[in-house]
C-alpha atoms as a PDB file:
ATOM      1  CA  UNK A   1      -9.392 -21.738  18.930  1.00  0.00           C
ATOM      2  CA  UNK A   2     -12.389 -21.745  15.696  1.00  0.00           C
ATOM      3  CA  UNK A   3     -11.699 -25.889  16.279  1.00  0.00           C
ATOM      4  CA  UNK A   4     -12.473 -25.674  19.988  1.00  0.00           C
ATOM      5  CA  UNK A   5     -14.988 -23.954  19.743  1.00  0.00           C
ATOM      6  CA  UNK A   6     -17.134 -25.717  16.770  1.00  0.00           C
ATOM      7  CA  UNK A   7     -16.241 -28.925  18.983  1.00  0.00           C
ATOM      8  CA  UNK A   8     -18.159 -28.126  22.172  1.00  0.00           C
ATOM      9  CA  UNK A   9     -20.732 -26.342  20.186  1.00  0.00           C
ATOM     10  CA  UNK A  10     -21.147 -29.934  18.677  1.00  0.00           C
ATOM     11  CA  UNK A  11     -20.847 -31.630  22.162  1.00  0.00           C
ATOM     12  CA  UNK A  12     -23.491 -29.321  23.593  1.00  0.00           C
ATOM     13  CA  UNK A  13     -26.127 -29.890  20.689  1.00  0.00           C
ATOM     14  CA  UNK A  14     -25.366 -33.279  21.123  1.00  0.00           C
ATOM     15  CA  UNK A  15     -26.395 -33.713  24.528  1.00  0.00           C
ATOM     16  CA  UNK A  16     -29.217 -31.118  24.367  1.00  0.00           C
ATOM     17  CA  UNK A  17     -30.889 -33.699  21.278  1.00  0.00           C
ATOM     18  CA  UNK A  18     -30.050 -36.329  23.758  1.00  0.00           C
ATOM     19  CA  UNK A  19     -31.833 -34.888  26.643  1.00  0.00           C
ATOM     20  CA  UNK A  20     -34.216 -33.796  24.384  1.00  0.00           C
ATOM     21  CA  UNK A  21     -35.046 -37.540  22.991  1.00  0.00           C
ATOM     22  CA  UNK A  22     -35.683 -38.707  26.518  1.00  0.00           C
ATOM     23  CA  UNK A  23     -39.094 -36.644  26.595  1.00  0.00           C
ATOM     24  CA  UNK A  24     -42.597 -37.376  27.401  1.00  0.00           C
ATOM     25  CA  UNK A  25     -44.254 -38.812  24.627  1.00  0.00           C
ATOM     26  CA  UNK A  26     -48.037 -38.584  24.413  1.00  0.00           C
ATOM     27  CA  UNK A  27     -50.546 -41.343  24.788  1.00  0.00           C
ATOM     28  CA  UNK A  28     -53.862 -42.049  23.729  1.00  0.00           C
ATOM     29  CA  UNK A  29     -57.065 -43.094  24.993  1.00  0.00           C
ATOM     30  CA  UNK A  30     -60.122 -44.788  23.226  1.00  0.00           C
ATOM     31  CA  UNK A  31     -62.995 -43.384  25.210  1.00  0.00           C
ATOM     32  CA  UNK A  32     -66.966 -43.464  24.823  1.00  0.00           C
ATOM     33  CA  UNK A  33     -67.141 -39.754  26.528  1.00  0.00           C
ATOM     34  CA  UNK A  34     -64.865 -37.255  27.272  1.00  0.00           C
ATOM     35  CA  UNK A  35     -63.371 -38.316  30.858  1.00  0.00           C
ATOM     36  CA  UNK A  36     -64.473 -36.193  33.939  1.00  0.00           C
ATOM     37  CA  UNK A  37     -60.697 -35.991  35.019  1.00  0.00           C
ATOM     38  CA  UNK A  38     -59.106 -35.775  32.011  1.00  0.00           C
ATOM     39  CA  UNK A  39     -54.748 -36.841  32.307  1.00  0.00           C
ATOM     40  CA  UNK A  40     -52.240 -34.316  30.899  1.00  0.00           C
ATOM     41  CA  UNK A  41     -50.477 -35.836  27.967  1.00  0.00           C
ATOM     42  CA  UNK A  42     -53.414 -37.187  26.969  1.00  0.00           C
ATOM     43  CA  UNK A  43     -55.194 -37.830  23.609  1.00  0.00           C
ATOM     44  CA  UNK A  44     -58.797 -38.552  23.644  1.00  0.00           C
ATOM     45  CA  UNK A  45     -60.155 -40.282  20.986  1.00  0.00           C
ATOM     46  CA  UNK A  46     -63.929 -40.140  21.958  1.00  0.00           C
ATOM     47  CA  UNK A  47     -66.719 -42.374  19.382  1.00  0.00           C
ATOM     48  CA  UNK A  48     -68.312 -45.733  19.887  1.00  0.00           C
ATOM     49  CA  UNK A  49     -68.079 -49.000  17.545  1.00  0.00           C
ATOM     50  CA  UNK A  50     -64.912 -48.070  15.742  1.00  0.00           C
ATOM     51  CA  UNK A  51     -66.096 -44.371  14.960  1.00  0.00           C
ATOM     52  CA  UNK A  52     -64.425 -41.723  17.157  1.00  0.00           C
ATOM     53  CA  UNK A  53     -66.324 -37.899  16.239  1.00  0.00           C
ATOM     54  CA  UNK A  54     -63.506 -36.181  18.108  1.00  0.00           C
ATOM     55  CA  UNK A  55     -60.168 -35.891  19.951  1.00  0.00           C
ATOM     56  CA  UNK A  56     -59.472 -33.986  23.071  1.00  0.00           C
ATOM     57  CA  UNK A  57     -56.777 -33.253  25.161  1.00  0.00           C
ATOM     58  CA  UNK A  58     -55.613 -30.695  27.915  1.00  0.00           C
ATOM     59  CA  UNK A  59     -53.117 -28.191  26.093  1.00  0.00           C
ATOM     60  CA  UNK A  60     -49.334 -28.873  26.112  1.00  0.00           C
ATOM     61  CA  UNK A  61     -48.391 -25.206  27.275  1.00  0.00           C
ATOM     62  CA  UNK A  62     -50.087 -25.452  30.901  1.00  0.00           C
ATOM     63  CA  UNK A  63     -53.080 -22.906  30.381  1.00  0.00           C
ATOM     64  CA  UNK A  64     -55.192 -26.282  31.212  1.00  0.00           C
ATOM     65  CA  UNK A  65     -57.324 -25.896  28.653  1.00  0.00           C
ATOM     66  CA  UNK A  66     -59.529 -28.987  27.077  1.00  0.00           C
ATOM     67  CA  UNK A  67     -59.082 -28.803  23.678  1.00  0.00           C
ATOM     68  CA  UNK A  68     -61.620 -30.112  21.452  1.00  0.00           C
ATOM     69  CA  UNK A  69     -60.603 -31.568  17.716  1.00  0.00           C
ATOM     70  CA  UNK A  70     -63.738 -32.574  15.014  1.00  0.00           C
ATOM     71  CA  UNK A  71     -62.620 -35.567  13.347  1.00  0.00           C
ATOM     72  CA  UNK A  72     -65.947 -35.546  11.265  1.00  0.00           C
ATOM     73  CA  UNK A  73     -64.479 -34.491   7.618  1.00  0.00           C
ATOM     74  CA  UNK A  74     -68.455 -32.961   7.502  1.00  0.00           C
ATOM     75  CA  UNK A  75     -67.230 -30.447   9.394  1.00  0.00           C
ATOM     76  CA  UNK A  76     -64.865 -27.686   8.958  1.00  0.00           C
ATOM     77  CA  UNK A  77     -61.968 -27.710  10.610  1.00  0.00           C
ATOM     78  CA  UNK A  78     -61.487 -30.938  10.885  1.00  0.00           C
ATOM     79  CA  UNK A  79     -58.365 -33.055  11.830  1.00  0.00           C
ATOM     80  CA  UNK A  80     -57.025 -36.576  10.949  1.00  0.00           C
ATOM     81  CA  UNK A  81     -54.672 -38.916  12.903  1.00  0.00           C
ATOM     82  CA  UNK A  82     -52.932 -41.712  12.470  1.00  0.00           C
ATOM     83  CA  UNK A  83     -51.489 -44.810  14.887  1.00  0.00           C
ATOM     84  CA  UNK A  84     -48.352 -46.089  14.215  1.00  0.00           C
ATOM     85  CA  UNK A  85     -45.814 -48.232  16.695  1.00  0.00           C
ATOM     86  CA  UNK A  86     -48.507 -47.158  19.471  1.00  0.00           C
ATOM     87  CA  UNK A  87     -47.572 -43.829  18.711  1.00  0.00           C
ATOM     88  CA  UNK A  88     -49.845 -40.581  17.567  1.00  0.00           C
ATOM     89  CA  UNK A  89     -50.089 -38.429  15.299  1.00  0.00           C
ATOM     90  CA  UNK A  90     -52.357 -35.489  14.546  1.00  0.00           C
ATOM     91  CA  UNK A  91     -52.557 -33.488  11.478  1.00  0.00           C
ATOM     92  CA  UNK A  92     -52.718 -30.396  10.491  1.00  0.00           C
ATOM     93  CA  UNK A  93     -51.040 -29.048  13.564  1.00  0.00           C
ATOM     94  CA  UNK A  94     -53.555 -27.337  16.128  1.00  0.00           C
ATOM     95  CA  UNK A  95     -53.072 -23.542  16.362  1.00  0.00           C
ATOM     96  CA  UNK A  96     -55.564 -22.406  19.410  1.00  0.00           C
ATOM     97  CA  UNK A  97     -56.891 -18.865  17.724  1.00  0.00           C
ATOM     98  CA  UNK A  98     -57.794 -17.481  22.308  1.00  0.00           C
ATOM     99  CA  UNK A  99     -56.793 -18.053  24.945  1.00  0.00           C
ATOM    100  CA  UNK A 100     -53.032 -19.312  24.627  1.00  0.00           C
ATOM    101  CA  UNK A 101     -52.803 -19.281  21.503  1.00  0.00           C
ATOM    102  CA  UNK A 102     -50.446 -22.353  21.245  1.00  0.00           C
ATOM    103  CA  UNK A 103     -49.631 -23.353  18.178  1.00  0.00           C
ATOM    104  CA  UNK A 104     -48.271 -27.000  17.695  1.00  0.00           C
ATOM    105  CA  UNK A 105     -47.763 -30.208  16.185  1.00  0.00           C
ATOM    106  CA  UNK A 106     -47.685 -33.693  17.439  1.00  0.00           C
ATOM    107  CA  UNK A 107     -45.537 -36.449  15.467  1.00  0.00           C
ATOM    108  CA  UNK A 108     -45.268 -39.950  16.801  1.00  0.00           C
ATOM    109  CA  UNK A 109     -46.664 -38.185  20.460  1.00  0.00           C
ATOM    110  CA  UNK A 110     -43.881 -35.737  20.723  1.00  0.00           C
ATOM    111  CA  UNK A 111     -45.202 -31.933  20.785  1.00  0.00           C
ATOM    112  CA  UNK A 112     -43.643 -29.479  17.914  1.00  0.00           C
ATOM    113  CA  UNK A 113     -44.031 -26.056  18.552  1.00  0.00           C
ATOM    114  CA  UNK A 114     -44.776 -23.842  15.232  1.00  0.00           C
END
């Protein structure tokens, strides 16, 4: 019986990381202003000439909130992000201190909830 059951324990996390793998992955924008309209899963990457000031996107847990990220290391807090395979990151995660307050992550444009 212990075998059955550590078998479809394995079967079901098996298909739940395969279900999960099939998600929607953010995308991101190069933008002179922040768009009127912005799209949900979304990053904004708003400058001019190669220098982007700040990212913005609507939040991932449906409040539809714009949130705004400084990418001037001037300025505290700041955040960095990086491009890789078309993919985005952002880092240090984004913890929303009203409204929601969401706290996440996003690796290669997948959200991580902390």
């Amino acid at each position: 019986m212990l075998l059955i059951n550590k078998l479809l324990n394995w079967f079901l996390l098996f298909f739940k990381n395969e279900k999960q793998s099939k998600k929607t992955l953010y995308t991101y924008e190069f933008v002179n202003d922040i768009p009127e309209y912005p799209k949900n899963k979304t990053i904004y990457l708003v400058g001019e000439n190669g220098y982007f000031w700040q990212m913005v996107t609507i939040c991932p847990c449906g409040c539809k909130s714009l949130l705004h990220m400084n990418l001037m290391d001037e300025y505290l807090p700041f955040w960095k992000y990086s491009i890789y395979e078309k993919k985005i990151t952002i880092t240090p995660s984004i913890h929303r201190m009203v409204g929601c307050k969401s706290h996440f992550f996003i690796r290669k444009g997948e959200v991580i909830w902390a």
